[in-house]
Protein backbone atom coordinates (compact mmCIF):
# COMPACT_ATOMS: atom_id res chain seq x y z
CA UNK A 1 89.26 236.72 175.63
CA UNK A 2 89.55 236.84 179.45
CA UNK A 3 88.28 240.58 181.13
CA UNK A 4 90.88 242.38 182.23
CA UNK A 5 90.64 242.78 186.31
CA UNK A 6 93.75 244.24 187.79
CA UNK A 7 93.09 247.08 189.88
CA UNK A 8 95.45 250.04 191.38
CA UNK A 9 95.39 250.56 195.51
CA UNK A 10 96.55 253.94 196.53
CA UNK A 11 98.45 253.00 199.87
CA UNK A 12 98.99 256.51 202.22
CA UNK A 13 101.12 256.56 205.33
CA UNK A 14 102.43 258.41 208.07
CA UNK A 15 105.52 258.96 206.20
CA UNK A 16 104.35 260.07 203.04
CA UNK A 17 102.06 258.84 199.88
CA UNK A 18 103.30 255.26 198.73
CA UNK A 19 101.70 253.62 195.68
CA UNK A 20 101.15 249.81 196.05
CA UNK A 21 99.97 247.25 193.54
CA UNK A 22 96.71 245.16 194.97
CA UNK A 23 96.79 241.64 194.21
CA UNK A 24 94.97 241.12 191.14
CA UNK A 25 91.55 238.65 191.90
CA UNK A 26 92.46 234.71 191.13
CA UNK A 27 92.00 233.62 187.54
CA UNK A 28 89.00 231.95 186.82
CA UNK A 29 89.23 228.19 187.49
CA UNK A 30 88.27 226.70 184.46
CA UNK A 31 90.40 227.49 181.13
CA UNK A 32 90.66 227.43 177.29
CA UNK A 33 90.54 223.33 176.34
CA UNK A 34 89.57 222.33 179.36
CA UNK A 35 86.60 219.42 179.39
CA UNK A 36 84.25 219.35 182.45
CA UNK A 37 81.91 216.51 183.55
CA UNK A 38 79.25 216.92 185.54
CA UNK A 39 78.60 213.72 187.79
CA UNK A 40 75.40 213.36 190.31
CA UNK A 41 72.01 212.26 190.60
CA UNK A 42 68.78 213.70 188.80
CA UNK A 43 69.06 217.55 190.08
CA UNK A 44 72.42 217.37 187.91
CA UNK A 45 70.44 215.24 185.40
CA UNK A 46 67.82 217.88 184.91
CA UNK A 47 70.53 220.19 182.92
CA UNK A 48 69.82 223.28 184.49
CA UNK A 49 72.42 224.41 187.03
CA UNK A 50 74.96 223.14 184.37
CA UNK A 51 73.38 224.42 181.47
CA UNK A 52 73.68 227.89 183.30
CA UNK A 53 77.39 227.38 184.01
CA UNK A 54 78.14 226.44 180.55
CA UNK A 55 76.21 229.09 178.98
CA UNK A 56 78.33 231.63 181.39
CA UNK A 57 81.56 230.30 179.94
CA UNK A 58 80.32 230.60 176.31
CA UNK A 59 79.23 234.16 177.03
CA UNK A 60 81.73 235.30 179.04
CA UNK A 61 84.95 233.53 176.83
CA UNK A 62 83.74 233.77 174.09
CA UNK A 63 86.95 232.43 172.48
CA UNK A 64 87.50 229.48 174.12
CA UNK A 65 86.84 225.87 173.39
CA UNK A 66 85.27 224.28 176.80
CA UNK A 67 83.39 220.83 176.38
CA UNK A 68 80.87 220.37 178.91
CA UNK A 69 79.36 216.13 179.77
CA UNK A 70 76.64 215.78 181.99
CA UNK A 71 76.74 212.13 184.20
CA UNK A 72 73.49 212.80 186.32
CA UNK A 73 71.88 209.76 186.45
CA UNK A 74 67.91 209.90 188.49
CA UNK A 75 68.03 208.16 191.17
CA UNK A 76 71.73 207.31 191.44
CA UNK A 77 73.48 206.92 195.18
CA UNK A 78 77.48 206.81 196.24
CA UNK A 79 76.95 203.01 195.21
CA UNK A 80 75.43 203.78 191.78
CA UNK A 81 71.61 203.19 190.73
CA UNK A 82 69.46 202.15 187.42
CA UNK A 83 72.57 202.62 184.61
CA UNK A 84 74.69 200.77 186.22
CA UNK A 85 76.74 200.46 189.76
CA UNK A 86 79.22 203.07 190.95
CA UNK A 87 82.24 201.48 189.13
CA UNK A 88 80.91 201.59 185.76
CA UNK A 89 79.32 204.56 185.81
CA UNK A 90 82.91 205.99 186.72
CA UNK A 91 84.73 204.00 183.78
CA UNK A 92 81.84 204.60 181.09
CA UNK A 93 80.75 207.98 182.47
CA UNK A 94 83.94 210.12 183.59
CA UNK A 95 87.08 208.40 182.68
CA UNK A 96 86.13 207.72 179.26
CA UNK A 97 85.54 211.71 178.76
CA UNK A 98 88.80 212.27 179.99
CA UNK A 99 87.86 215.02 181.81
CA UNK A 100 90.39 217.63 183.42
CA UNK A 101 87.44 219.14 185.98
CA UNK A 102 85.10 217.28 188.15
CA UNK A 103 82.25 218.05 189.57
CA UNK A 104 80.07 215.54 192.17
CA UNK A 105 77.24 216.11 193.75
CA UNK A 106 75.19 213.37 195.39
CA UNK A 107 73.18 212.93 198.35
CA UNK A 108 69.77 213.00 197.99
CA UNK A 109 68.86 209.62 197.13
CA UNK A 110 71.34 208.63 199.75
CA UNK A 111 69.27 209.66 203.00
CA UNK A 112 66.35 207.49 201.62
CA UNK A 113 64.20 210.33 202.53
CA UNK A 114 64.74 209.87 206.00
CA UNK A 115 66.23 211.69 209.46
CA UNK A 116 69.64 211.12 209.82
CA UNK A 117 70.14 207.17 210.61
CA UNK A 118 73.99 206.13 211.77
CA UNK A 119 74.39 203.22 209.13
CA UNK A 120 72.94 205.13 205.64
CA UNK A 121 75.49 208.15 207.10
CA UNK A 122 78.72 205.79 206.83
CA UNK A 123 77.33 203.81 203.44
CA UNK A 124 77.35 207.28 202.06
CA UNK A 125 80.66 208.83 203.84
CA UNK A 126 82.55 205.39 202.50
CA UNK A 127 81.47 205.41 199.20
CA UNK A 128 81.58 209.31 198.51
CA UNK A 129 85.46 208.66 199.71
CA UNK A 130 85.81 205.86 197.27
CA UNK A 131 84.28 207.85 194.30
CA UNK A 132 87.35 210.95 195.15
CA UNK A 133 90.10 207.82 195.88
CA UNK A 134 88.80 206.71 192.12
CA UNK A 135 89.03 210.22 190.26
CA UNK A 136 92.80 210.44 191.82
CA UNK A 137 93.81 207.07 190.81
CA UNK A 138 92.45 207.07 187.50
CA UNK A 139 92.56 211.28 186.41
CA UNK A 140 95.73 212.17 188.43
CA UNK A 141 95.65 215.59 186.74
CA UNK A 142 92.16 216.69 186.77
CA UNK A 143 90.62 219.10 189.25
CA UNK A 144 87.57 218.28 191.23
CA UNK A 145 85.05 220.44 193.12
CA UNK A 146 82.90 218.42 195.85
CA UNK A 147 79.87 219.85 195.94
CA UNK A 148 77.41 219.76 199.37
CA UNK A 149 74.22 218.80 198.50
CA UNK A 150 71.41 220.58 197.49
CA UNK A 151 68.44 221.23 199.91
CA UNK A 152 65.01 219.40 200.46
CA UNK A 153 62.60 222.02 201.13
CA UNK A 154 61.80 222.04 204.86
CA UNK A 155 61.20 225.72 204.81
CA UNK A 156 58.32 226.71 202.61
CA UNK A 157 56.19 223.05 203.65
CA UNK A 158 56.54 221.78 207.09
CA UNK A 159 59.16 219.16 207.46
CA UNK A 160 57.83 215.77 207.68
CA UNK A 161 59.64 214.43 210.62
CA UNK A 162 60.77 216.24 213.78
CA UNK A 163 64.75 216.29 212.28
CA UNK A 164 63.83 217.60 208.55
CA UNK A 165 65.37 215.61 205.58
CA UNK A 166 67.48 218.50 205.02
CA UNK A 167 68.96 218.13 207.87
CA UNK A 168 70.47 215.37 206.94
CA UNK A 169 71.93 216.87 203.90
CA UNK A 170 73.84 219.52 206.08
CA UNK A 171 75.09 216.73 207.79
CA UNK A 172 76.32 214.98 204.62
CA UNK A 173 77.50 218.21 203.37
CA UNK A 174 79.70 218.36 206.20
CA UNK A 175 81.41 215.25 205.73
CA UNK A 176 81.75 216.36 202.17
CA UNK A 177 83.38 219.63 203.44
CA UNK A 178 86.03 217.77 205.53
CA UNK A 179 86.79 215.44 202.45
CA UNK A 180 87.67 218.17 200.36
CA UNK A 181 89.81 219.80 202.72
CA UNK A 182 91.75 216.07 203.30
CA UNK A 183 91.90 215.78 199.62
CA UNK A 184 92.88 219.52 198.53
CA UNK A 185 89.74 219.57 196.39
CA UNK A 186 87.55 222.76 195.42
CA UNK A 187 83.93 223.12 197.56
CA UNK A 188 80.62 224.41 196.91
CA UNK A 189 77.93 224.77 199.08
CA UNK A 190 74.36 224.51 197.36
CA UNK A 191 72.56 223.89 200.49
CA UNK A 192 73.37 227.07 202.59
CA UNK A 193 72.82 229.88 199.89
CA UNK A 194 69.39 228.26 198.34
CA UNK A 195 68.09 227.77 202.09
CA UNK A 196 68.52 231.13 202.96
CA UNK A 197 67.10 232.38 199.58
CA UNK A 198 64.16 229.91 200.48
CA UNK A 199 63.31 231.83 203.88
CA UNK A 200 63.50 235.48 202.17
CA UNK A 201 61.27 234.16 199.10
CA UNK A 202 59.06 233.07 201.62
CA UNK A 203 58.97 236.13 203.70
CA UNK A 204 58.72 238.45 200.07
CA UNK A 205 56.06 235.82 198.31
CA UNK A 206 54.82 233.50 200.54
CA UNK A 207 52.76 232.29 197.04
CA UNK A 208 56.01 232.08 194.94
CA UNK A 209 58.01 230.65 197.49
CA UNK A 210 57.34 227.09 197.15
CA UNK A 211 57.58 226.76 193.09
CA UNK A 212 61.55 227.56 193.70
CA UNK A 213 62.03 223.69 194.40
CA UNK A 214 58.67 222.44 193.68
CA UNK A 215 58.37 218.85 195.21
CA UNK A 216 60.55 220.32 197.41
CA UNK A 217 63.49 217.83 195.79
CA UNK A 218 64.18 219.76 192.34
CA UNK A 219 64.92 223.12 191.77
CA UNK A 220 63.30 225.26 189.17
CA UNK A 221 65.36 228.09 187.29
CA UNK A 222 65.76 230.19 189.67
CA UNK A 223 67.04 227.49 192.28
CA UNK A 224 69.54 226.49 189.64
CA UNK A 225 71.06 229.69 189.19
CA UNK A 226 71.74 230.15 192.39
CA UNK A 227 73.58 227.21 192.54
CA UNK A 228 74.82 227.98 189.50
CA UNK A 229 76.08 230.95 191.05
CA UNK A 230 77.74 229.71 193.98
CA UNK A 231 79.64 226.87 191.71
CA UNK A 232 80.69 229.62 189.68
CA UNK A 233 82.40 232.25 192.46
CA UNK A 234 84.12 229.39 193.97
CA UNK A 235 85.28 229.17 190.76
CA UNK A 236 86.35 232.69 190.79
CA UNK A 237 83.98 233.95 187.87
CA UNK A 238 84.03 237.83 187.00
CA UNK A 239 81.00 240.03 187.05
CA UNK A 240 82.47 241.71 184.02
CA UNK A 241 80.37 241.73 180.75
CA UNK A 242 82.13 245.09 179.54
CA UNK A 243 82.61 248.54 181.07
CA UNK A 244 81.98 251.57 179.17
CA UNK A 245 82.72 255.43 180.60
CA UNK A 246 81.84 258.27 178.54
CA UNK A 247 82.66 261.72 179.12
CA UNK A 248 80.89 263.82 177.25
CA UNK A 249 81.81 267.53 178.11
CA UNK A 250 84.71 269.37 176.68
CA UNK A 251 85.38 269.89 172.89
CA UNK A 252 85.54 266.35 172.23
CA UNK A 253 83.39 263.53 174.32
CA UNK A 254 86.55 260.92 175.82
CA UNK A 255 86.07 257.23 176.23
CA UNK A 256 87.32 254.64 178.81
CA UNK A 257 86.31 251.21 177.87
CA UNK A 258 87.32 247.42 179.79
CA UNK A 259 86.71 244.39 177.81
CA UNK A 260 85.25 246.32 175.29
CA UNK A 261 86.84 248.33 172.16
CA UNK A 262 84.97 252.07 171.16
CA UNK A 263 85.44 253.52 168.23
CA UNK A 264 83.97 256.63 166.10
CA UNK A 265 82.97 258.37 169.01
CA UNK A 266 81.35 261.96 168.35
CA UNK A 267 78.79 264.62 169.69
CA UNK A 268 76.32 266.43 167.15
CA UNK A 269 75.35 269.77 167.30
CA UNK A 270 71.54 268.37 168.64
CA UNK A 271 73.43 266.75 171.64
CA UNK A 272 73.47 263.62 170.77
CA UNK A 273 76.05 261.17 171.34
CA UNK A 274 77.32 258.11 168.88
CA UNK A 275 79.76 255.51 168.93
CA UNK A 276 80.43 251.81 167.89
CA UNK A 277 81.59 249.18 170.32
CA UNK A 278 82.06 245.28 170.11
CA UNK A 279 82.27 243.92 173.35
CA UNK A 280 84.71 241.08 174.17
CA UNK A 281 81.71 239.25 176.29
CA UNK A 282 77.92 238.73 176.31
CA UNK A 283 75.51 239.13 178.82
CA UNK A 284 73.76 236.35 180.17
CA UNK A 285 71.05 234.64 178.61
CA UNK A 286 68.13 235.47 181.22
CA UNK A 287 64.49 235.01 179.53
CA UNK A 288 62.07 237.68 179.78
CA UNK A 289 60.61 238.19 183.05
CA UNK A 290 57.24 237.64 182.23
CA UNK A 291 58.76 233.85 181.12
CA UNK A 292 60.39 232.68 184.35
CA UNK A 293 58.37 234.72 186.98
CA UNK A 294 60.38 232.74 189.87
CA UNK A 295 63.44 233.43 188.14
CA UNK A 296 63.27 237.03 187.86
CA UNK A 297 62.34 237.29 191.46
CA UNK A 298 65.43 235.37 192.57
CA UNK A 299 67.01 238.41 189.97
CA UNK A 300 65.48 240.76 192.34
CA UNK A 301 65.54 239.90 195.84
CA UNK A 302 69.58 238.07 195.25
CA UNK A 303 72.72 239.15 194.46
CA UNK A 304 72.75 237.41 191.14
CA UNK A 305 72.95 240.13 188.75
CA UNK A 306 76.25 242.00 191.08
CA UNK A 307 77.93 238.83 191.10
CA UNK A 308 77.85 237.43 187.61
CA UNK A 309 75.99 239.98 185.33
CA UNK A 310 77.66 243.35 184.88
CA UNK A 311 77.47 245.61 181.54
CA UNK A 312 77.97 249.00 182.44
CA UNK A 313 77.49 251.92 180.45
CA UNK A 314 78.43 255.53 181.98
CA UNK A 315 77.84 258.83 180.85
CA UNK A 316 79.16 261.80 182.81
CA UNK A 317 77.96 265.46 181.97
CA UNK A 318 75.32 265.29 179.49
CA UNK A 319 73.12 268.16 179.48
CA UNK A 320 69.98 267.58 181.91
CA UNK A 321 67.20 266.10 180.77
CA UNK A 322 66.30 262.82 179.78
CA UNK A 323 68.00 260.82 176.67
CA UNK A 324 66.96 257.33 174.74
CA UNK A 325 69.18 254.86 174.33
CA UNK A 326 69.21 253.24 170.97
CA UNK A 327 71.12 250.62 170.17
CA UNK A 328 71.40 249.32 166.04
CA UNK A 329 68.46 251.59 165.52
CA UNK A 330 66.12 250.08 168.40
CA UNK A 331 65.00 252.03 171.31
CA UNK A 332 66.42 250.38 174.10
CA UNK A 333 65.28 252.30 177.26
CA UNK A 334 65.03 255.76 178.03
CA UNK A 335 67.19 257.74 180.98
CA UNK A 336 67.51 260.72 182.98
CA UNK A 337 70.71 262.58 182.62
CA UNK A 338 71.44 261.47 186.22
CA UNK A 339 70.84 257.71 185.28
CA UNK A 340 73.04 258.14 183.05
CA UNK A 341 75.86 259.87 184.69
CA UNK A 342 75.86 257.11 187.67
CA UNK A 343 75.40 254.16 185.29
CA UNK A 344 72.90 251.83 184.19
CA UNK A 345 73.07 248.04 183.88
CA UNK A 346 72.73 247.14 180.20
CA UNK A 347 72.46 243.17 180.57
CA UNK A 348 69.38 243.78 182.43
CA UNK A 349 68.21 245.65 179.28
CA UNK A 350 66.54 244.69 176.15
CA UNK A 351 69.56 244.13 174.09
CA UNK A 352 71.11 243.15 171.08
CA UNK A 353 73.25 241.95 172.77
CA UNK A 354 70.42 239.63 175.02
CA UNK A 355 69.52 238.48 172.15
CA UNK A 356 72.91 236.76 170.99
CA UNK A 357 73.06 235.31 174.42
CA UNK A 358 69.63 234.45 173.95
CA UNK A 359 70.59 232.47 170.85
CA UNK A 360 73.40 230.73 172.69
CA UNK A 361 71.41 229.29 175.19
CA UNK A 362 68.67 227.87 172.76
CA UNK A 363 72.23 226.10 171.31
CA UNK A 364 73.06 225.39 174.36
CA UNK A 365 70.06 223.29 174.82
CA UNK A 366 69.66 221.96 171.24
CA UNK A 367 73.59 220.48 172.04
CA UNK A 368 72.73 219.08 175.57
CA UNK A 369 69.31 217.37 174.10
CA UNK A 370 71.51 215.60 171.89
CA UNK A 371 73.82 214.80 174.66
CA UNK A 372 70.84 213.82 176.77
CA UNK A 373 69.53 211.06 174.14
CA UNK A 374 73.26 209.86 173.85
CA UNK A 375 73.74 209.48 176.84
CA UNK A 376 70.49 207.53 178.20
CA UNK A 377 71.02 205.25 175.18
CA UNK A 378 74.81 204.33 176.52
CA UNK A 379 72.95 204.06 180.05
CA UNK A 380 70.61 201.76 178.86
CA UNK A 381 73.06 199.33 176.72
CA UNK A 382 74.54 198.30 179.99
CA UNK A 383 76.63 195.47 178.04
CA UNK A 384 77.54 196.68 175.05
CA UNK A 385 77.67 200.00 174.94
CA UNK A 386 77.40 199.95 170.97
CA UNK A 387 74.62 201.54 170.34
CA UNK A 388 74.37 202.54 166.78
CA UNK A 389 72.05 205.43 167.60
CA UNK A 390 74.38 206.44 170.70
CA UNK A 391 77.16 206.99 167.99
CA UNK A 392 75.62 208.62 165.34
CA UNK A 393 74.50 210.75 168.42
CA UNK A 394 78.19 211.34 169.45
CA UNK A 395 79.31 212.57 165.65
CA UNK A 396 76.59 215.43 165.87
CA UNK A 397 78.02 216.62 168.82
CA UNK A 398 81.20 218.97 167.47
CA UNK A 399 78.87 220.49 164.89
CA UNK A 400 76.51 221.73 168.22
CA UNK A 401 79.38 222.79 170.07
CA UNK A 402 80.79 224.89 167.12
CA UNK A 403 77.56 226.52 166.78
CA UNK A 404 77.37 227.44 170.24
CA UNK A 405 80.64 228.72 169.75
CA UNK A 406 80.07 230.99 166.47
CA UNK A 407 76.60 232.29 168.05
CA UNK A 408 78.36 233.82 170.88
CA UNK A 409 80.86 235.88 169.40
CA UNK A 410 80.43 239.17 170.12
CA UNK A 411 79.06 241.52 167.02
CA UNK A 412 79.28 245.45 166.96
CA UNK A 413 76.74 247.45 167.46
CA UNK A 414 76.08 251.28 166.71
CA UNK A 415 75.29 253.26 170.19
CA UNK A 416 73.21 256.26 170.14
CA UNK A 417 71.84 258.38 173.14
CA UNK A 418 69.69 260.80 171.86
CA UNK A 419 67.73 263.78 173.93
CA UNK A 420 64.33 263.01 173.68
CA UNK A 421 61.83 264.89 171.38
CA UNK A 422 60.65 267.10 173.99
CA UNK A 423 63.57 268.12 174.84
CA UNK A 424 64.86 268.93 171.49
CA UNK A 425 61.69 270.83 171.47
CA UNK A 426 62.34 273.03 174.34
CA UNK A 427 63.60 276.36 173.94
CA UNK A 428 66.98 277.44 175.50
C-alpha cells in the first residue's frame, strides 16, 4: 500500500482567507510489477547500493511485487569487459530480463585510473551514447535513470596526480548529465553527495573517514546508502514509515494515524496508555550500530534518516514525568513527557518492527546470493549459456522473492506507554 502524502495549504490574501489545494508530491517512480535491472561495473556488482534500494521498496510497499536483476560486471567499461563485450552483455544481461526500469552506471574502469586524457573521454562519451541508443531501440517502453559516477577518493588520501582521478569522473558525469537531458532520461548524481559527505567525515573522524570507500574505489555501507539515497529521491521516495498522534487528555485519549490503522485505544486509571496498530510499512533494515560503525555515523552526521526513515509516534498531554515505551511486552526506550509530546523517531528504535525489516534484508541477501551464483555462471558460459546449474539457480528464484515478500508484511503490535515505577510511586 502506497503512504498517503497529500497535504492542505492555507492560502490568505489581501482580500480575504482563500483555501487552496497544494500539489500533492510526485508518485514514486517505480510501481507495483515493475522489474528493474541494475547495469554497471563492480561498485553495482558488490550488491550494496541496490540491495538497499530493493530492501526500501519491500519495506516501504509492502504489497507489491517488484523484481530486482543486478548486471554489474567487475571490471566492465562502455565497451564491455571479462563476461563478454558491450553487445552481449546488453542482449543476455538486460533485454532478456525484460526490464521496464534501467539503471547504468559506469565509469570507473573507463578513466584507466588516469587524469582526464581527450581520446579515453570520447571512447567513453560514444559508447555510453550507444548503450542509451540500445535500451531505446530494443525496450521502447522502459524507463532509464543515468547515473554519474561514483567518486574515487581524492579527499581523505592525497590524489595521486595533480588533476585527481575523480576529477575525471565529474567530467564524465557531466557528459552523462547532458545525455540524459537529450534523451529525456531520469539522473542521479553519486559523485556530488558522497564527496561532500567524504569532506565532513573527514573533518568529524579524520580516523573513520577513509573506511567510507576503502581503496578509495568501493564504497562500504555507509557510502552505499548514500547513494542509495540519492537514487531513491530522484526517484521521489517518501520518508513515511507511519505517523501516529495521540492525544491523550480529555475523557477519552483521540488518535490520528497516516499509513497506519489504531485500534483499542484506552487510558487506565494508573495513566497508562494502550493501543494496537499495524502499520502499512516497515522501517528500514539498519544493523545495530555497534555492527556498521561507519554506517551509523553516516546516520548521524547525514540527512539519511529525514529523508527516507520516518516512524513517528506523538503523544500530546501526558502527565509530566517520564513514561516507557513497550512494545509486544518489550521495553523499548524510555521518555520524558516532553519527548513524547514533540515526537520521537521509532525506526531509529529497537523495534519489533526492526526486526521484521531486519528479517527482510537477511532475505534480501539469501535471494541476491542466489542471483549472484546465477548470474556469474551465465557470465562465464559465454557460448552457451546452458548452464545446468545457472537454471536450477533461476527456478529457486520466485520461492526467494516470495519470502522476501511474506517477511515484510507488516504484523500488529500491542503499544503501551507506561509511567515509570517511580513515578507511580510518587505521591500526588
Amino acid at each position: 500500500m502506497q503512504p498517503l502524502a497529500v497535504t492542505l495549504l492555507l492560502a490568505l490574501s489581501l482580500g480575504g482567507a482563500a483555501c487552496a489545494q497544494a500539489a500533492p508530491p510526485a508518485a514514486f517512480t517505480l510501481k507495483d510489477g515493475d522489474r528493474v535491472v541494475f547495469y554497471g561495473d563492480s561498485i553495482t556488482e558488490q550488491r550494496e547500493y541496490t540491495n538497499d534500494v530493493e530492501e526500501f521498496v519491500l519495506t516501504r510497499y509492502p504489497a507489491w511485487k517488484v523484481s530486482f536483476f543486478n548486471a554489474g560486471v567487475g571490471g566492465d567499461r562502455v565497451s564491455g569487459g571479462w563476461a563478454g563485450p558491450v553487445d552481449l552483455r546488453l542482449r543476455r544481461d538486460v533485454f532478456s530480463r525484460r526490464p521496464s526500469h534501467v539503471t547504468i552506471m559506469l565509469g570507473m574502469n573507463d578513466t584507466y585510473y588516469r587524469a582526464d586524457e581527450p581520446g579515453i573521454f570520447s571512447t567513453y562519451a560514444e559508447g555510453y551514447r550507444s548503450i542509451v541508443e540500445s535500451i531505446r531501440k530494443n525496450l521502447p517502453d522502459a524507463r532509464i535513470t543515468l547515473i554519474e559516477p561514483s567518486p574515487y577518493d581524492d579527499v581523505t588520501s592525497q590524489p595521486l596526480s595533480p588533476v585527481g582521478i575523480n576529477d575525471s569522473l565529474v567530467k564524465y558525469g557531466q557528459f552523462v548529465a547532458q545525455l540524459s537531458s537529450e534523451n529525456g532520461t531520469l539522473l542521479a548524481d553519486f559523485n556530488t553527495p558522497v564527496v561532500a559527505f567524504l569532506k565532513t567525515l573527514k573533518h568529524e573522524n579524520p580516523d573513520l573517514a577513509p573506511q567510507l570507500i576503502p581503496g578509495r574505489v568501493h564504497p562500504q555501507q555507509g557510502g552505499h546508502w548514500l547513494m542509495a539515497e540519492t537514487l531513491l529521491k530522484v526517484w521521489h521516495a517518501t520518508p513515511l514509515v507511519s505517523a501516529i498522534q495521540i492525544d491523550a487528555g480529555g475523557k477519552q485519549p483521540t488518535v490520528e494515524a497516516e499509513n497506519a490503522s489504531v485500534s483499542a485505544l484506552r487510558r487506565d486509571k494508573d495513566g497508562r496508555l494502550t493501543w494496537t496498530e499495524l502499520d502499512g510499512a516497515l522501517p528500514l533494515p539498519f544493523p545495530a550500530p555497534e555492527l556498521a560503525p561507519v554506517l551509523a555515523l553516516t546516520s548521524k552526521l547525514s540527512d539519511l534518516i529525514p529523508s527516507l526513515d520516518q516512524e513517528t509516534l506523538r503523544v500530546r498531554n501526558l502527565a509530566p514525568g517520564s513514561y516507557d515505551l513497550l512494545i509486544d511486552g518489550r521495553k523499548a526506550a524510555t521518555y520524558t513527557q516532553a519527548d513524547l509530546s514533540a515526537g520521537i523517531n521509532l525506526a531509529t528504535v529497537d523495534t519489533p518492527m526492526l526486526d521484521q525489516s531486519r528479517l527482510v534484508a537477511y532475505d534480501t541477501e539469501r535471494k541476491n546470493a542466489l542471483e549472484a551464483e546465477r548470474f556469474d555462471a551465465i557470465s562465464r558460459d559465454l557460448a552457451g549459456e546452458t548452464s545446468k546449474t545457472a537454471a536450477a539457480l533461476e527456478a529457486a528464484m520466485p520461492a526467494a522473492e516470495a519470502r522476501q515478500r511474506l517477511d515484510a508484511l507488516p504484523r500488529p503490535h500491542r503499544f503501551e506507554i507506561v509511567p515509570t515505577s517511580s513515578q507511580l510511586g510518587a505521591k500526588p
